[in-house]
Protein backbone atom coordinates (compact mmCIF):
# COMPACT_ATOMS: atom_id res chain seq x y z
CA UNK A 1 26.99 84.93 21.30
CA UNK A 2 26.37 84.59 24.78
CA UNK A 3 26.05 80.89 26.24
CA UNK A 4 22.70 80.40 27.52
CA UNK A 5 22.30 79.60 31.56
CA UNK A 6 21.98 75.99 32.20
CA UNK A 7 19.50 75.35 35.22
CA UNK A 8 18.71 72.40 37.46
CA UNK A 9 15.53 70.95 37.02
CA UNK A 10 14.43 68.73 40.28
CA UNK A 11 11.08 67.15 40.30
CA UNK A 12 9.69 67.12 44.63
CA UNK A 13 7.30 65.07 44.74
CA UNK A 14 4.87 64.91 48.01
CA UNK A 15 2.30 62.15 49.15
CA UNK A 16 -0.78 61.66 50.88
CA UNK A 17 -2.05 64.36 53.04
CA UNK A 18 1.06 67.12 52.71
CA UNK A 19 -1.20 69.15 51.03
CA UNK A 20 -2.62 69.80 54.65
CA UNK A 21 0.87 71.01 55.66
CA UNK A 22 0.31 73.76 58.26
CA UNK A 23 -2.72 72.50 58.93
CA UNK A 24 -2.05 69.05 59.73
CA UNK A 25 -0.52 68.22 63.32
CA UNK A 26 1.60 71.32 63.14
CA UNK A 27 2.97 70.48 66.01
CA UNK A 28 5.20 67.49 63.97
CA UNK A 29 4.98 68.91 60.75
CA UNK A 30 5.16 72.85 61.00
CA UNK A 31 2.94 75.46 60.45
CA UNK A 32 4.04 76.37 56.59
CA UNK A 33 2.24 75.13 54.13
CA UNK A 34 3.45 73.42 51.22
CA UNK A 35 2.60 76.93 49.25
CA UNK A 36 5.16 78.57 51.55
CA UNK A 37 7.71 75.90 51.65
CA UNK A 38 7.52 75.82 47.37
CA UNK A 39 7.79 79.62 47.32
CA UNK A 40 10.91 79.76 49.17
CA UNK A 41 12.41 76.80 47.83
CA UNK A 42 11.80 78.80 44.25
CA UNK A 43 13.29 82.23 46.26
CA UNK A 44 16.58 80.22 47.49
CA UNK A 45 17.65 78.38 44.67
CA UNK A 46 16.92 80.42 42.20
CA UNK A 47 19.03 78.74 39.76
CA UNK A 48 17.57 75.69 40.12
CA UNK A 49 13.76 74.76 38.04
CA UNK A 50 11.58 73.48 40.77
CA UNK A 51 9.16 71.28 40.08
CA UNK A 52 6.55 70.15 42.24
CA UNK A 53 4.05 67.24 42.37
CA UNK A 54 1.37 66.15 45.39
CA UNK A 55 -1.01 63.43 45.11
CA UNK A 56 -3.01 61.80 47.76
CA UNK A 57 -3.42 58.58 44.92
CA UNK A 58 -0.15 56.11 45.04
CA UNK A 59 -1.21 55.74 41.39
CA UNK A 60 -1.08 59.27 40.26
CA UNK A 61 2.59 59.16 41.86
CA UNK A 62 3.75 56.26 40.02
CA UNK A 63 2.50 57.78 37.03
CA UNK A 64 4.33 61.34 37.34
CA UNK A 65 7.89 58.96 38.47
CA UNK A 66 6.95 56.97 35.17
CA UNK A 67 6.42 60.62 33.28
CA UNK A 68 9.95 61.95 34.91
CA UNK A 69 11.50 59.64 32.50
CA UNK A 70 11.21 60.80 29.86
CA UNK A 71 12.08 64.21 30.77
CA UNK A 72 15.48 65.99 31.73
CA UNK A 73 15.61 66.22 35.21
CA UNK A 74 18.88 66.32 37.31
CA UNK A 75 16.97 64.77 40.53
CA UNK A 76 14.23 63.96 41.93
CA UNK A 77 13.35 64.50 45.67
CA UNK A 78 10.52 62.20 46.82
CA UNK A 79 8.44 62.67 50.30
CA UNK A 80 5.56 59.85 49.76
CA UNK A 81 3.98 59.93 53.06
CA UNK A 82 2.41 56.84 54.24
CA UNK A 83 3.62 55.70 51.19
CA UNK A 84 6.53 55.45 51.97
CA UNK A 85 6.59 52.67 54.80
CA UNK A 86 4.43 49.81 52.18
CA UNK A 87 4.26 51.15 48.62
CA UNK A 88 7.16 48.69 46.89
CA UNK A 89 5.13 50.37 43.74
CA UNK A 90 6.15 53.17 44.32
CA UNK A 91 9.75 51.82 44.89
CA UNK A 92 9.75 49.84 41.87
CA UNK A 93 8.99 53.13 40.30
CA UNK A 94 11.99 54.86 41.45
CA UNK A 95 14.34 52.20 40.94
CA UNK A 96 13.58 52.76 37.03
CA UNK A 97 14.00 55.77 37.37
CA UNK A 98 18.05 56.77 36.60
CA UNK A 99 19.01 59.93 38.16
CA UNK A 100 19.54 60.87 41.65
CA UNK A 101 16.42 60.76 43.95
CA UNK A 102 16.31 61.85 47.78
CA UNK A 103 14.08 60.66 50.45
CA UNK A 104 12.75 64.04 52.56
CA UNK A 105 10.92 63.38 55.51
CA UNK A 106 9.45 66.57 57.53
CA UNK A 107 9.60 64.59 60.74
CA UNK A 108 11.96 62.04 62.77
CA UNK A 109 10.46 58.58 61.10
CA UNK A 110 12.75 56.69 63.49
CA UNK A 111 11.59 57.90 66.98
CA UNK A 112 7.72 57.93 65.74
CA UNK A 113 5.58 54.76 65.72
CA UNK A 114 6.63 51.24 65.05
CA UNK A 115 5.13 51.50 61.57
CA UNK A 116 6.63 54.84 60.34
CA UNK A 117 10.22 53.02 61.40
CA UNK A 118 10.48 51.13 57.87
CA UNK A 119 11.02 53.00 54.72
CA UNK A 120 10.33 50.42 51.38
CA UNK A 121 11.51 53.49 49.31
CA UNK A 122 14.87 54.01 50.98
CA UNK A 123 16.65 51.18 48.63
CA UNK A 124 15.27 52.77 45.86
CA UNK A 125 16.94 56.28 46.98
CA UNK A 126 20.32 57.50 47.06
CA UNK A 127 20.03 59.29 50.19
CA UNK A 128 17.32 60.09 52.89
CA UNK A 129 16.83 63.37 54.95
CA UNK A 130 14.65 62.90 57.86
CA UNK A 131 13.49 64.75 60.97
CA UNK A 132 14.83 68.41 59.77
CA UNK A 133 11.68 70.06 59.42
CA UNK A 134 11.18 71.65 55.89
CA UNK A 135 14.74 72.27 55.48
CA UNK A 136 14.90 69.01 54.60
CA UNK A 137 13.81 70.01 51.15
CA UNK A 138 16.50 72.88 50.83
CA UNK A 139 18.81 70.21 51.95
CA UNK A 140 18.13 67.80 49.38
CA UNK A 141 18.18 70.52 46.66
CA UNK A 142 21.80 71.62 47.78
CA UNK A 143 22.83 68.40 47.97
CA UNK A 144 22.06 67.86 43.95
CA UNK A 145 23.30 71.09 43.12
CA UNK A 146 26.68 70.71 44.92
């Protein structure tokens, strides 16, 4: 009997307002939109079970990091948005959270405004990936699958 193919699963979890990706400021975020980016992720790691989760409600975010649990996922990959620069929810979230997570950014936090500088999620992380576009995803993903 032939042994079955183990996949990845990896839970990518977006915040506030990337649904409007490639609508939004395209000029700092792309013109994709997060359709497009989640159909190629899906096409170039095909090995991998891609999960996806947006919510514009901090809430709704701590609840699907709470739900990830008590699932089996080999990572999580986390782009919160605004979120990401005040939510220590969100971070306390993560932190409870045992497996490895990634910070994606689409754009350069670092050289935007003053606010966008501070990540509260980035001790809660095992890595971050900022300011590489989309790729950042793909990045992330090979990352946990190397």
């Amino acid at each position: 009997m032939a042994e079955e193919k183990k996949f990845m699963k990896i839970l990518i979890i977006n915040g506030p307002n990337l649904n409007l990706l490639g609508s939004r400021e395209p000029e700092i975020y792309g013109k994709q939109s997060l359709e497009d980016i989640l159909t190629e992720l899906r096409q170039r790691f095909s090995e991998v079970q891609i999960l996806h989760f947006q919510s514009n409600h901090e809430g709704e975010i701590i609840d699907r990091i709470q739900q990830a649990m008590e699932e089996e996922l080999d990572g999580l990959i986390i782009n919160a948005g605004a979120f990401t620069h005040y939510s220590h929810a969100i971070a306390d979230a993560l932190r409870a959270l045992d497996l490895p997570k990634i910070e994606v950014h689409i754009s350069h936090i670092f050289s935007r405004e003053l606010f966008r500088q501070t990540s509260v999620l980035a001790p809660a992380c095992d890595g971050m990936i900022c300011g590489l576009g989309v790729k950042g995803y793909g990045l992330a993903i090979q990352s946990m699958r190397d």
